[in-house]
N, C-alpha and C. Protein backbone atom coordinates (compact mmCIF):
# COMPACT_ATOMS: atom_id res chain seq x y z
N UNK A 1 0.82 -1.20 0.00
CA UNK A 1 0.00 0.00 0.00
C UNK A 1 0.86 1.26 0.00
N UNK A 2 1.74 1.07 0.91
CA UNK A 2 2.69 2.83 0.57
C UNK A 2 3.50 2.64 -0.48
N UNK A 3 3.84 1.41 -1.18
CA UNK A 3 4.17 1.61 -2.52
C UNK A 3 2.76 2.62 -3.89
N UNK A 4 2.32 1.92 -3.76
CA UNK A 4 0.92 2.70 -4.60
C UNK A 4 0.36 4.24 -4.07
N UNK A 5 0.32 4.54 -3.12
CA UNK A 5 0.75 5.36 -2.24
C UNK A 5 1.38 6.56 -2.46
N UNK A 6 2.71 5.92 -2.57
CA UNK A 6 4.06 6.95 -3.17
C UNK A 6 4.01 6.89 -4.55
N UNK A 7 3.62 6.13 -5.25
CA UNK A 7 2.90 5.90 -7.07
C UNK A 7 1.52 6.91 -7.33
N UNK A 8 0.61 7.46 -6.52
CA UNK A 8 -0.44 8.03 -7.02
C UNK A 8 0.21 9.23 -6.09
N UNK A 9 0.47 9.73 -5.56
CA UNK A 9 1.37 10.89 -5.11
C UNK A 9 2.52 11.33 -6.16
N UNK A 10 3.29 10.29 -6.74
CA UNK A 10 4.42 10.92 -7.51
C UNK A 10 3.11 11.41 -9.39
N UNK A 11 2.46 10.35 -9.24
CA UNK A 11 2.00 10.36 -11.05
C UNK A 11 0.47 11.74 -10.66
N UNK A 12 0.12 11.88 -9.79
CA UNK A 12 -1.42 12.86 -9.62
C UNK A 12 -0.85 14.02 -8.86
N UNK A 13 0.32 13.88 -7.96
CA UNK A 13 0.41 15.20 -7.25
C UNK A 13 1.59 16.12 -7.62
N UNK A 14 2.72 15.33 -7.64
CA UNK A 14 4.21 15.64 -8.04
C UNK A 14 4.47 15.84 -9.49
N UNK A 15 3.63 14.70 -9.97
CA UNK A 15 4.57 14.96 -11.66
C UNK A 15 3.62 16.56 -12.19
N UNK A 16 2.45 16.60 -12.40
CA UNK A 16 1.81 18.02 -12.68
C UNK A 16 2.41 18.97 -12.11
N UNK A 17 2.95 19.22 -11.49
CA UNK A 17 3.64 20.28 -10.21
C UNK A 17 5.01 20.38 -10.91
N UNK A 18 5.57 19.08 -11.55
CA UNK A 18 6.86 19.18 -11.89
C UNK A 18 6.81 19.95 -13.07
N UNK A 19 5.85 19.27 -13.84
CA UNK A 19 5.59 19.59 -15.34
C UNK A 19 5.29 20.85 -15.74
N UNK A 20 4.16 21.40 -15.04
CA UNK A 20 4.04 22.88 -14.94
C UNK A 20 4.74 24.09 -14.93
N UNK A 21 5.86 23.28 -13.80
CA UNK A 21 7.13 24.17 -13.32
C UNK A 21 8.24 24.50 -14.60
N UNK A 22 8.28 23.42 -15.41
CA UNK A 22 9.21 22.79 -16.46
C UNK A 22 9.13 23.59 -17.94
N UNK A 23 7.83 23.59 -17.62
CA UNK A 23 7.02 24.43 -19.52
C UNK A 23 6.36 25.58 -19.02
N UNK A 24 5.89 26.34 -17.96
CA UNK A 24 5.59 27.44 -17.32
C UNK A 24 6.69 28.34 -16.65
N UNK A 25 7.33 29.12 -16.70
CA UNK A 25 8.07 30.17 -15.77
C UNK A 25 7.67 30.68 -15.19
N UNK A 26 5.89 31.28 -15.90
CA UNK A 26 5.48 32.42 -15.06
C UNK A 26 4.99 32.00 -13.65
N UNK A 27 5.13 32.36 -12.70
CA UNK A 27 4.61 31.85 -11.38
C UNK A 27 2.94 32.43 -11.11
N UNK A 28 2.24 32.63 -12.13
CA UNK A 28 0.97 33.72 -11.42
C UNK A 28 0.37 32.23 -10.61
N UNK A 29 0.18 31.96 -9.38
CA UNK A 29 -0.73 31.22 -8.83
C UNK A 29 -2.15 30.77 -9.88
N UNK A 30 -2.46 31.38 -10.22
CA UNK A 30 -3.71 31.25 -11.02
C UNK A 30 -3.63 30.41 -12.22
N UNK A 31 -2.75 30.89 -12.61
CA UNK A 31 -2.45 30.39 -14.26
C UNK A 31 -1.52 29.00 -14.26
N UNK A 32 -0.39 28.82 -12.78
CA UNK A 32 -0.11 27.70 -12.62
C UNK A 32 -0.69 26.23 -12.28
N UNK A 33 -1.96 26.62 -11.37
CA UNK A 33 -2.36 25.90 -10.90
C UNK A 33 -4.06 25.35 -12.06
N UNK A 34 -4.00 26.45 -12.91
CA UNK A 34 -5.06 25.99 -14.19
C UNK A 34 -4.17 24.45 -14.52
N UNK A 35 -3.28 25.04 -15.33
CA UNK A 35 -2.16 24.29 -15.86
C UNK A 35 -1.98 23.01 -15.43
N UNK A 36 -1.48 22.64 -13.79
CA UNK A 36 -1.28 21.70 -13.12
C UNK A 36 -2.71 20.87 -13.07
N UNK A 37 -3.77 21.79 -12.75
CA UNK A 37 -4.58 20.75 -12.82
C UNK A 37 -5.23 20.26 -13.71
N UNK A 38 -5.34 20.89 -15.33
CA UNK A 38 -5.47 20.13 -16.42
C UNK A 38 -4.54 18.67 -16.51
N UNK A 39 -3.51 19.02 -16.23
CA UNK A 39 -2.56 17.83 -16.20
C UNK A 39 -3.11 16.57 -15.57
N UNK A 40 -3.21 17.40 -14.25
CA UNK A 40 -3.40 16.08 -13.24
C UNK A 40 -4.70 15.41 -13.65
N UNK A 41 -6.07 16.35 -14.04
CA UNK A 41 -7.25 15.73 -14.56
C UNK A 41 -6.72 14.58 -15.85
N UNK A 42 -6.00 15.21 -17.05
CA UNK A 42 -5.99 14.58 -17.69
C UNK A 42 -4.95 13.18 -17.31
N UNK A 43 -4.14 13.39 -16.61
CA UNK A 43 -3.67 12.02 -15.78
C UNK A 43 -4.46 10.94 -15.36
N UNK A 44 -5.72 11.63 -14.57
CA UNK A 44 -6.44 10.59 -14.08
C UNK A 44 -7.38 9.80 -14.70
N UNK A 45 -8.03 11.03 -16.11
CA UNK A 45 -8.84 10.16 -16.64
C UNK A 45 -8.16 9.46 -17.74
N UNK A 46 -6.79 9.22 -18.04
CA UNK A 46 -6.29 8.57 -19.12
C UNK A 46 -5.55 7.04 -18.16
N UNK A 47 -5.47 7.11 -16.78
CA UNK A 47 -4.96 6.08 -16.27
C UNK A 47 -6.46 5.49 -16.00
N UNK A 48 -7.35 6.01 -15.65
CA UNK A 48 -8.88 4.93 -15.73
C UNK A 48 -9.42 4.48 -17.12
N UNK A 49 -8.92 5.43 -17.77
CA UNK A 49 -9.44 4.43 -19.20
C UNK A 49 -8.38 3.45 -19.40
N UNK A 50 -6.89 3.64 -18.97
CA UNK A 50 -5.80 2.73 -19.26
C UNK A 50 -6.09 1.16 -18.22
N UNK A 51 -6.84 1.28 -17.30
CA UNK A 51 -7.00 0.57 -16.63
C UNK A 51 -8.45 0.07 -17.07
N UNK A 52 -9.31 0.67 -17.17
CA UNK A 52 -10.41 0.03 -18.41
C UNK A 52 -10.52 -1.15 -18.79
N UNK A 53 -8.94 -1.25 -19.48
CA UNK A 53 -8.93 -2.11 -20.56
C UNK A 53 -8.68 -3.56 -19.78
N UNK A 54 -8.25 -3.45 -18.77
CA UNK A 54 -7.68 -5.26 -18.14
C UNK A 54 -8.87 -5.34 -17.76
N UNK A 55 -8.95 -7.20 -18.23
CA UNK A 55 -10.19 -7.74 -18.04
C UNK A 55 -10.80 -8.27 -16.48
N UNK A 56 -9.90 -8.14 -15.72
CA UNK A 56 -10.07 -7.98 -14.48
C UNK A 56 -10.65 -6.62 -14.06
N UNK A 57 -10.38 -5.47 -14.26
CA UNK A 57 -10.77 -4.51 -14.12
C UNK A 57 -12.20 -3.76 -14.81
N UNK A 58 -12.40 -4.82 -15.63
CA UNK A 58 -14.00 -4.25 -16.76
C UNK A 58 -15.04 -5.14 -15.62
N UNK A 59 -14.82 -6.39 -14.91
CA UNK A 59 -15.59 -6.84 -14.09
C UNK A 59 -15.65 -6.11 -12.70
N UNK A 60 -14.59 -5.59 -12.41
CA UNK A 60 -14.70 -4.54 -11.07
C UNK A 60 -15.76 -3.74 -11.58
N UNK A 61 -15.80 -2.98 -12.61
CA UNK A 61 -16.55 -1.50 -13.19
C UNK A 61 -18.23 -2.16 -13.23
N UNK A 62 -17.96 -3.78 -13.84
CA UNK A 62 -19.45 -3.99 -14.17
C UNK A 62 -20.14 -4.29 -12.40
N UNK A 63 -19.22 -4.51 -11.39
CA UNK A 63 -20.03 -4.16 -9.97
C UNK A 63 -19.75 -3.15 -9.16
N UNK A 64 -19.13 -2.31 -10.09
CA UNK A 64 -19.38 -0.59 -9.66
C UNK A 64 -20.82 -0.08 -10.23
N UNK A 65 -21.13 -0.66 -11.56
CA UNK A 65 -22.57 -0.11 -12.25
C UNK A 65 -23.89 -1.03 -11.42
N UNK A 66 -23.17 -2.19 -11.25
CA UNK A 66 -24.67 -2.86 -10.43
C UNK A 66 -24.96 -2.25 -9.31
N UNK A 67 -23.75 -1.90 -8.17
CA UNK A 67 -23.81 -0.96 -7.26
C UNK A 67 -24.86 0.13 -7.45
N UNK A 68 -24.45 1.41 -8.29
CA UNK A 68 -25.44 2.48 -9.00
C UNK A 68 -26.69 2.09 -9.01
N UNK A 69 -26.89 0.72 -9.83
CA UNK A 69 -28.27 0.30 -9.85
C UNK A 69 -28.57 0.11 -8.62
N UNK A 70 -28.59 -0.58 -8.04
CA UNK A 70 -28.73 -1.13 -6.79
C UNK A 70 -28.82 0.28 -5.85
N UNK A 71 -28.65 1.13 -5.51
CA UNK A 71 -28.94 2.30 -5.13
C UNK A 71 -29.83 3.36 -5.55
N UNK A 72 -29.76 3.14 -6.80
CA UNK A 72 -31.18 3.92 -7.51
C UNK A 72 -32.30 3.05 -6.90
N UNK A 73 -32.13 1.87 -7.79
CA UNK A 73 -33.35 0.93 -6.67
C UNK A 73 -34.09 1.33 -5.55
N UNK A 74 -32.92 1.38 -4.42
CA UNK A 74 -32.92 1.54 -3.32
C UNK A 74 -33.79 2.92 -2.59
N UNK A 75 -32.94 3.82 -3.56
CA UNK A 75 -33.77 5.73 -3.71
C UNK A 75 -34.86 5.40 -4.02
N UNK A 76 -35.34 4.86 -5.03
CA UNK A 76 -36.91 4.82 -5.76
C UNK A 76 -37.61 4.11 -5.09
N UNK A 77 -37.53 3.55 -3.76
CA UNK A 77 -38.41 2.57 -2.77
C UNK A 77 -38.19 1.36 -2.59
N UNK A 78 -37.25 0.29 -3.86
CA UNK A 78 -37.68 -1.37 -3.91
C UNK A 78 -36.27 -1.46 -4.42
N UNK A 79 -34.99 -2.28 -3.70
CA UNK A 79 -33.94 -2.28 -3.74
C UNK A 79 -34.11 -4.11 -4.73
N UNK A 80 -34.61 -3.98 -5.17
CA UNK A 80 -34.43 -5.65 -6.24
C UNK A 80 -34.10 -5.77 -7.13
N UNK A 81 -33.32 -6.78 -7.66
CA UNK A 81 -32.55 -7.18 -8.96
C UNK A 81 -33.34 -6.62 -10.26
N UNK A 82 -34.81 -6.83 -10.30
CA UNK A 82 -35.88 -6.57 -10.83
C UNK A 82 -36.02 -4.76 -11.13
N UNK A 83 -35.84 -4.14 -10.19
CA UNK A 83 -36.20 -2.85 -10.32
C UNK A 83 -34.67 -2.30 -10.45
N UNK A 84 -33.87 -2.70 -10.08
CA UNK A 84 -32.35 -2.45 -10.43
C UNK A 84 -31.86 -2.27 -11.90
N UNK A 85 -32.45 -3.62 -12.85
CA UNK A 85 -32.14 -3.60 -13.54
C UNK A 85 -32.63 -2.12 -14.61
N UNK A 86 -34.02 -1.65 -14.40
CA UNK A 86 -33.97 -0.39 -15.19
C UNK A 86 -33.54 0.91 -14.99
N UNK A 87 -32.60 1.15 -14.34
CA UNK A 87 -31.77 2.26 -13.58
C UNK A 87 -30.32 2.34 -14.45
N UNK A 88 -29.59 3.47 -14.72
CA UNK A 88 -28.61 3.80 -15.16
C UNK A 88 -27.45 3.27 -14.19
N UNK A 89 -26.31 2.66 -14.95
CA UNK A 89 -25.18 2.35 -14.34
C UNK A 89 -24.59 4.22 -13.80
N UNK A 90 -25.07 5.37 -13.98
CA UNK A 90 -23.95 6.26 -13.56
C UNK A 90 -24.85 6.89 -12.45
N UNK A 91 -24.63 7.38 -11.30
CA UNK A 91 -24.75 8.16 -9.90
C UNK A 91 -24.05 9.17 -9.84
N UNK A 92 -25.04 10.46 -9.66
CA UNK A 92 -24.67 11.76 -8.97
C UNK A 92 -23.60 11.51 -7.94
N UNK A 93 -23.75 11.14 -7.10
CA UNK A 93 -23.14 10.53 -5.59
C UNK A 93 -21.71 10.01 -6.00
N UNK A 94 -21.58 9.21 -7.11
CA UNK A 94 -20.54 8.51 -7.22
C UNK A 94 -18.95 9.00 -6.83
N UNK A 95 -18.29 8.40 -6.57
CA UNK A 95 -16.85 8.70 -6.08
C UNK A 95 -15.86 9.23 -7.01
N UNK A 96 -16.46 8.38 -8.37
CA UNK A 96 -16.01 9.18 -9.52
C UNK A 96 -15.69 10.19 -10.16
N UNK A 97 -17.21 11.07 -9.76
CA UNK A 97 -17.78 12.23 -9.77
C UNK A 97 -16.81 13.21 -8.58
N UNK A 98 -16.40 12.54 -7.70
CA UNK A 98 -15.61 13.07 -6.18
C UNK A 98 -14.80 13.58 -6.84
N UNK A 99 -14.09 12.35 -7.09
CA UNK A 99 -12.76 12.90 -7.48
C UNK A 99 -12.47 13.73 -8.49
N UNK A 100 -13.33 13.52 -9.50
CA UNK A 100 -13.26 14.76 -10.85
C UNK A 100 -13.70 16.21 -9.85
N UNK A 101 -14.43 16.63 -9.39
CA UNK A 101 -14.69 17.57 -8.28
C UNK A 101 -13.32 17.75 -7.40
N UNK A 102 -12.81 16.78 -6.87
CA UNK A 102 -11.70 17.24 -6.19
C UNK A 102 -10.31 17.88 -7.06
N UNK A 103 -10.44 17.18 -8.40
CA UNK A 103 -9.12 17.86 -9.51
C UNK A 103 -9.86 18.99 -9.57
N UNK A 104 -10.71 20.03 -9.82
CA UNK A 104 -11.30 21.05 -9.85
C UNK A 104 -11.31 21.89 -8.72
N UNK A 105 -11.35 21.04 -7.72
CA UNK A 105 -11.28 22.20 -6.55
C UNK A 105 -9.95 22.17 -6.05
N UNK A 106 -8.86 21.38 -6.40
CA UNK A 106 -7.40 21.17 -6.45
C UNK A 106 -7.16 23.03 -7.01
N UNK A 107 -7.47 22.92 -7.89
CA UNK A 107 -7.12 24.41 -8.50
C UNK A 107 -7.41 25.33 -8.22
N UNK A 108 -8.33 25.86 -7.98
CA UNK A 108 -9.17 26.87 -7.13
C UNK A 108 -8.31 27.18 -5.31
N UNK A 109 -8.17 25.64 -4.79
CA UNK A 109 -7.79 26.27 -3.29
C UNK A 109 -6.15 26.36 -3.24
N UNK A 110 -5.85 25.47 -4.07
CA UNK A 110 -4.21 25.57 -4.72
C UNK A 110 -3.80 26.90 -5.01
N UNK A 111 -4.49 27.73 -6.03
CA UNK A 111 -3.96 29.11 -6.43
C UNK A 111 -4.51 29.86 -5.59
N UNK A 112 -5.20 29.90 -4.36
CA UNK A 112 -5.68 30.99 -3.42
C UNK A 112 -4.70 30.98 -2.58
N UNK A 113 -4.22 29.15 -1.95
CA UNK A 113 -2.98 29.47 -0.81
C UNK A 113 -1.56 29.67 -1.59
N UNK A 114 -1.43 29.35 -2.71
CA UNK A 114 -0.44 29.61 -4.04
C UNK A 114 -0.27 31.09 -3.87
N UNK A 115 -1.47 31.47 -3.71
CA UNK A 115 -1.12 33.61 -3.81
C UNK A 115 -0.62 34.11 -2.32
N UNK A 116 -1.31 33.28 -1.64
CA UNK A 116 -0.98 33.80 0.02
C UNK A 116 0.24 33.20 0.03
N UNK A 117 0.51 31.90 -0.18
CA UNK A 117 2.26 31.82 0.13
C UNK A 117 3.09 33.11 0.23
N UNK A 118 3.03 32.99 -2.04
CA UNK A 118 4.02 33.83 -2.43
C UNK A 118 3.79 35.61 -2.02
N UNK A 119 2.59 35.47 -1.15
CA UNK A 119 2.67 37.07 -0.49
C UNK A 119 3.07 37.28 0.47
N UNK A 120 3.26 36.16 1.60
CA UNK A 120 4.07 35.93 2.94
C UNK A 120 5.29 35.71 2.91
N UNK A 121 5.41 34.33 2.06
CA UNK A 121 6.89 34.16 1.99
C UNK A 121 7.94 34.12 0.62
N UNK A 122 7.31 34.90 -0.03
CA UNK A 122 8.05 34.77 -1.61
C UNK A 122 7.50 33.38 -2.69
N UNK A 123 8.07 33.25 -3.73
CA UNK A 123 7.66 32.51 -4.70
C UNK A 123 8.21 30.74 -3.74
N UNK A 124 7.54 30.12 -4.02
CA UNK A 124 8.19 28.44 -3.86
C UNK A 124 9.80 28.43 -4.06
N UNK A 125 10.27 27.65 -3.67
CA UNK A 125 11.85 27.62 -4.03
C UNK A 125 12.00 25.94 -4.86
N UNK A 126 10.94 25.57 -4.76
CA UNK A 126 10.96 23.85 -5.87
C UNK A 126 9.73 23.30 -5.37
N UNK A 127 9.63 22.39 -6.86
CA UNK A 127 8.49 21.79 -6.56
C UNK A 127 8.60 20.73 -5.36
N UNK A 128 9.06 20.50 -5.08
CA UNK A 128 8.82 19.67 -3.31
C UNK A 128 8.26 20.70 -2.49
N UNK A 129 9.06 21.69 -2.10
CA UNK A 129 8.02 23.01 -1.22
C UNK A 129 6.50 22.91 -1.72
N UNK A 130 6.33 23.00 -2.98
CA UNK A 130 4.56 23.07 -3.66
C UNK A 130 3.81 22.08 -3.27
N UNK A 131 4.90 20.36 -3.47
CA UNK A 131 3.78 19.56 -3.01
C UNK A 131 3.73 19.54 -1.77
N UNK A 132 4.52 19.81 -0.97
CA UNK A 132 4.42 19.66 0.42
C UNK A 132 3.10 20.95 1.17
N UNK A 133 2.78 21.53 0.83
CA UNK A 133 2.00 22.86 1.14
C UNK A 133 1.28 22.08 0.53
N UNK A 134 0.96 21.73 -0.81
CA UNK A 134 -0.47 21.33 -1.18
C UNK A 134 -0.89 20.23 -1.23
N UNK A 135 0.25 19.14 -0.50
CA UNK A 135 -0.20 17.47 0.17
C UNK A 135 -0.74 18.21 1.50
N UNK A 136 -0.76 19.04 2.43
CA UNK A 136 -1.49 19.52 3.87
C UNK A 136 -2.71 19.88 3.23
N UNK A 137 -2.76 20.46 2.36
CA UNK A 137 -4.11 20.87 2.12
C UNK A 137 -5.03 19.87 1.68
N UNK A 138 -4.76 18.48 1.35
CA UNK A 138 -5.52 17.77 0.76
C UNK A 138 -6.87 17.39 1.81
N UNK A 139 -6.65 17.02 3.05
CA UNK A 139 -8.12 17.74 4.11
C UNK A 139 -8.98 18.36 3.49
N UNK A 140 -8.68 19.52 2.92
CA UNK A 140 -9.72 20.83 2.84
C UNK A 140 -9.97 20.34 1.81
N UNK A 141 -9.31 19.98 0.63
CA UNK A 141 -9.95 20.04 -0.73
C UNK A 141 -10.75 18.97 -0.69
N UNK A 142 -10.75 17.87 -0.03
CA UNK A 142 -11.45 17.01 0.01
C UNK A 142 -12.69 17.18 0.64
N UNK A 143 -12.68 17.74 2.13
CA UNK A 143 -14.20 18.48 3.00
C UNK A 143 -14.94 19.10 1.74
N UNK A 144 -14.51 20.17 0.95
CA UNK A 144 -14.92 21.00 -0.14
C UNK A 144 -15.69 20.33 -0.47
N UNK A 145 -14.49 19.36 -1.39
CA UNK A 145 -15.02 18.59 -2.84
C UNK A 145 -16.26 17.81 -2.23
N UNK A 146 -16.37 16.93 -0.83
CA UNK A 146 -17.63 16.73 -0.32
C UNK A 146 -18.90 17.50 -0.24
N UNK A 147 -18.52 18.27 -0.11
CA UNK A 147 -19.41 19.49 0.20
C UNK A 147 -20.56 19.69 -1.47
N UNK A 148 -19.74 20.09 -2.13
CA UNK A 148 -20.06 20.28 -3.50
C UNK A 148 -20.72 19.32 -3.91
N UNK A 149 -20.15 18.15 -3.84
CA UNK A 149 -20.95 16.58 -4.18
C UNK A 149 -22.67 16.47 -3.84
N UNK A 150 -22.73 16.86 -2.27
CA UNK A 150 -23.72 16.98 -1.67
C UNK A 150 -24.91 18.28 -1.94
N UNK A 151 -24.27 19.34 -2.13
CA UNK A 151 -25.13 19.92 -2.86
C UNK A 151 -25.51 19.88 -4.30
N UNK A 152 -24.77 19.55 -5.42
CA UNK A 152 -24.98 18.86 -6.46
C UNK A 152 -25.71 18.00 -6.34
N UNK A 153 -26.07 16.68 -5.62
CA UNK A 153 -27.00 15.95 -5.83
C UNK A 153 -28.31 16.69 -5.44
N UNK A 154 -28.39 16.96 -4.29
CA UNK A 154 -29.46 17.77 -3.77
C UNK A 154 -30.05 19.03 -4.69
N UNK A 155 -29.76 19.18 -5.93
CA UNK A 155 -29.95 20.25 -6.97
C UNK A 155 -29.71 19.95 -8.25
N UNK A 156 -29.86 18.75 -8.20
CA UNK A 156 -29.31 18.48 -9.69
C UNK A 156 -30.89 18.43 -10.54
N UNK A 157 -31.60 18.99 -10.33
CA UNK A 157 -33.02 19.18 -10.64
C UNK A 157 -32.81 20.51 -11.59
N UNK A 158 -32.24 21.40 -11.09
CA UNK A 158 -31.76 22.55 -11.60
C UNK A 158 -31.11 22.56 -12.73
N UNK A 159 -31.25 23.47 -13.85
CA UNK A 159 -30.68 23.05 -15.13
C UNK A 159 -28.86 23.30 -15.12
N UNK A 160 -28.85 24.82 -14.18
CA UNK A 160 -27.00 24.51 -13.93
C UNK A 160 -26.57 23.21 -13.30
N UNK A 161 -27.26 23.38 -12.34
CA UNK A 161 -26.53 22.21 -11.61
C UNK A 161 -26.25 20.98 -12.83
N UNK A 162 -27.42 20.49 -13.21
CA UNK A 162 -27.85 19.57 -13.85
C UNK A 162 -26.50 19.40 -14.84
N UNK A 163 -26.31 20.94 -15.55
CA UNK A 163 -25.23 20.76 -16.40
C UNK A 163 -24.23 20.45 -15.80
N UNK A 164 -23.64 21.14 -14.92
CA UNK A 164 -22.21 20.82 -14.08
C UNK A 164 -21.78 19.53 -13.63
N UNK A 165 -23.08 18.53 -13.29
CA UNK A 165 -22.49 17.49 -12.90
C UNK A 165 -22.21 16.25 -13.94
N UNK A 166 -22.85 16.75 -15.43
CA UNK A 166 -23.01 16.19 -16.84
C UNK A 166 -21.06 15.30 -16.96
N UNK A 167 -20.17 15.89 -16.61
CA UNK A 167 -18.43 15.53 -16.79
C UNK A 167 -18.54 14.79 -15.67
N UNK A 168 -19.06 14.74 -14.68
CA UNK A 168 -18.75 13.73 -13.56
C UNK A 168 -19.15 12.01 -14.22
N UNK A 169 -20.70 12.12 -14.39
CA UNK A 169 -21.46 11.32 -14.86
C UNK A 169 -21.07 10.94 -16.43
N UNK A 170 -20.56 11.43 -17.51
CA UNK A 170 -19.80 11.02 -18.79
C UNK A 170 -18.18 10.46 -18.04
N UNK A 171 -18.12 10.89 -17.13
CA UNK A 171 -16.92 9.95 -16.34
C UNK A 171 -17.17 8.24 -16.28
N UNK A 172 -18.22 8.73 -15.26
CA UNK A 172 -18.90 7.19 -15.42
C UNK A 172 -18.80 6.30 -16.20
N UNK A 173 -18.99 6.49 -17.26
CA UNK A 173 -19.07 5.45 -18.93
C UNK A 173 -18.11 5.19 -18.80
N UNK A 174 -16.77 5.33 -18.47
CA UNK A 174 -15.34 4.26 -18.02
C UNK A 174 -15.49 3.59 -16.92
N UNK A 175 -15.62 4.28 -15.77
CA UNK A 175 -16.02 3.67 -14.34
C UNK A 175 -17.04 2.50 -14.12
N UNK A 176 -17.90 2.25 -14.65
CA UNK A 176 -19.27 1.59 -14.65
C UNK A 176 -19.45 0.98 -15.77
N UNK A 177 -19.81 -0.74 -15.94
CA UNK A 177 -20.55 -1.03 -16.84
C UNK A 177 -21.24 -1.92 -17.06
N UNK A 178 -22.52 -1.95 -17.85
CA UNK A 178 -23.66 -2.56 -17.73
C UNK A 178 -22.87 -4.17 -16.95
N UNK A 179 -24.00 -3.93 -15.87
CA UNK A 179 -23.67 -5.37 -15.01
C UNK A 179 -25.25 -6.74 -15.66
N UNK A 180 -24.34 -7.85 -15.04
CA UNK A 180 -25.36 -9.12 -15.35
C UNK A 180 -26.41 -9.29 -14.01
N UNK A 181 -27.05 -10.26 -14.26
CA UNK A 181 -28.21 -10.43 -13.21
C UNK A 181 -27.33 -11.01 -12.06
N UNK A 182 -26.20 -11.55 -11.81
CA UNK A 182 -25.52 -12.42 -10.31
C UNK A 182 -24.80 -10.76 -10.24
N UNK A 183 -24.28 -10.43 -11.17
CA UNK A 183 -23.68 -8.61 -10.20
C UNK A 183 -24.89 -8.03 -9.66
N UNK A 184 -25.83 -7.71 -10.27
CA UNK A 184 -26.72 -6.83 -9.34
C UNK A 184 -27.51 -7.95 -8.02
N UNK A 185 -26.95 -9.58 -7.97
CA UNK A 185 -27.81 -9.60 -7.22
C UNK A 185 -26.76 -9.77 -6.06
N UNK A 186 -25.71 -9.30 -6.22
CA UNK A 186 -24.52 -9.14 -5.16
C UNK A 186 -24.82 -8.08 -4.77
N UNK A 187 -24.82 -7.06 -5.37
CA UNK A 187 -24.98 -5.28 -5.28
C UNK A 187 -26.64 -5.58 -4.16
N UNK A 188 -27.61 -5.73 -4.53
CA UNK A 188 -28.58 -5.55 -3.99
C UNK A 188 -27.89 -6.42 -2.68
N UNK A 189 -27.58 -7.83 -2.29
CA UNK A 189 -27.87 -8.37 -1.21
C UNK A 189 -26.81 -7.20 -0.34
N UNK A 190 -25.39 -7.26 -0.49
CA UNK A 190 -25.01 -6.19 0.08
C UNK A 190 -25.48 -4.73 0.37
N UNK A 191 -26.47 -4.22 -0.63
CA UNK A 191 -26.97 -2.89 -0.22
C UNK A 191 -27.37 -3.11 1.11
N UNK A 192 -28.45 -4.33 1.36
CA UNK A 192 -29.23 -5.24 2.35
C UNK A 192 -28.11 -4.92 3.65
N UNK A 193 -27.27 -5.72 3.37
CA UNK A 193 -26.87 -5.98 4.30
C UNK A 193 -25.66 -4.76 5.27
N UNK A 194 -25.95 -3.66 4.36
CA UNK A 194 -25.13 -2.40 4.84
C UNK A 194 -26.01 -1.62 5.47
N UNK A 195 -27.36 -1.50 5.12
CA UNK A 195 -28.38 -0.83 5.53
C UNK A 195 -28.69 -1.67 6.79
C-alpha cells in the first residue's frame, strides 16, 4: 500500500507540479495551478481508461454499475434485482464524480494558498516546497469537494446544476458497466446488508 501510495502521489500530485514548473516560468498562482490541474485531470482520466482495458478490471466496473443500480433501486423505494435492472449504471453521488470535483477544486484552493504563500513568503523555491504545502491541504480540498458533491445531488433538478455534474457522470461510462443479473444480485444483497 505505501508503494501505490508513493505511485499516485508521484503520477497525480508531483509529476503536474513538476511539469508545470518545467514548460511554465510564469509563477501567477492562477495560471499555474489551471495548468497543473489540467494535467493532473488529464492524468487521471487517461490512467482509468488505461486501466479500463484489463479484463479484471472491466468486471470490477461492471459491480461498480450494479452498485449504481442497486442504489437507484434503493432511492426509488424497492432495492431488487428486478427494479435495479432499469436504472442507469452512472450516480450523482458517485466517487467518480468526487474525485473529478476534487481535480477542480485542487485548482481553485491551490492558487488561493499559491497567492498567500508567495505574499508571505516569496515565490516556492521547488516543486517539493509546492507539493508539500499542497499534500497539507488535501483535508480541505477534500471536506470541499464533499461538500459540492452533496449539494450537487441535492440540486441536480436545476438546469445549472444539472449541467455541471453532466463531466462527472460522462466519467462514469469508463467507471461503470452494464452489469449481469448475479452482479446486481450481489450489489442488492449487500446494499441489504449495509443498511
Amino acid at each position: 500500500m505505501a508503494v501505490a501510495l508513493l505511485i499516485g502521489v508521484a503520477l497525480f500530485m508531483y509529476s503536474p507540479i513538476w511539469l508545470t514548473g518545467f514548460i511554465q516560468k510564469n509563477q501567477n498562482p492562477l495560471l499555474f495551478n489551471l495548468t497543473a490541474g489540467a494535467i493532473r485531470i488529464f492524468f487521471f482520466v487517461a490512467y482509468v481508461w488505461l486501466i479500463s482495458r484489463m479484463k479484471d478490471v472491466q468486471r470490477v466496473f461492471e459491480y461498480h454499475g450494479a452498485e449504481h443500480k442497486s442504489i437507484h433501486a434503493y432511492e426509488a423505494g424497492s432495492a431488487t434485482v428486478e427494479n435495479a435492472r432499469k436504472f442507469p449504471t452512472a450516480h450523482p453521488r458517485c466517487g467518480t464524480s468526487f474525485l473529478l470535483i476534487a481535480g477542480l477544486m485542487c485548482i481553485l484552493v491551490f492558487a488561493v494558498i499559491d497567492a498567500l504563500f508567495a505574499m508571505a513568503f516569496g515565490p516556492y523555491q521547488s516543486a517539493l516546497q509546492r507539493l508539500f504545502v499542497h499534500l497539507m491541504l488535501i483535508p480541505l480540498v477534500s471536506g470541499v469537494s464533499y461538500e459540492v458533491l452533496r449539494f450537487s445531488d441535492k440540486h441536480r433538478q436545476t438546469p445549472l446544476v444539472g449541467a455541471l455534474i453532466l463531466p462527472g457522470l460522462w466519467l462514469q461510462k469508463i467507471t461503470t458497466s452494464e452489469p449481469d443479473d448475479q452482479e446486481l444480485e450481489v450489489a442488492v444483497a449487500s446494499l441489504r446488508n449495509a443498511l
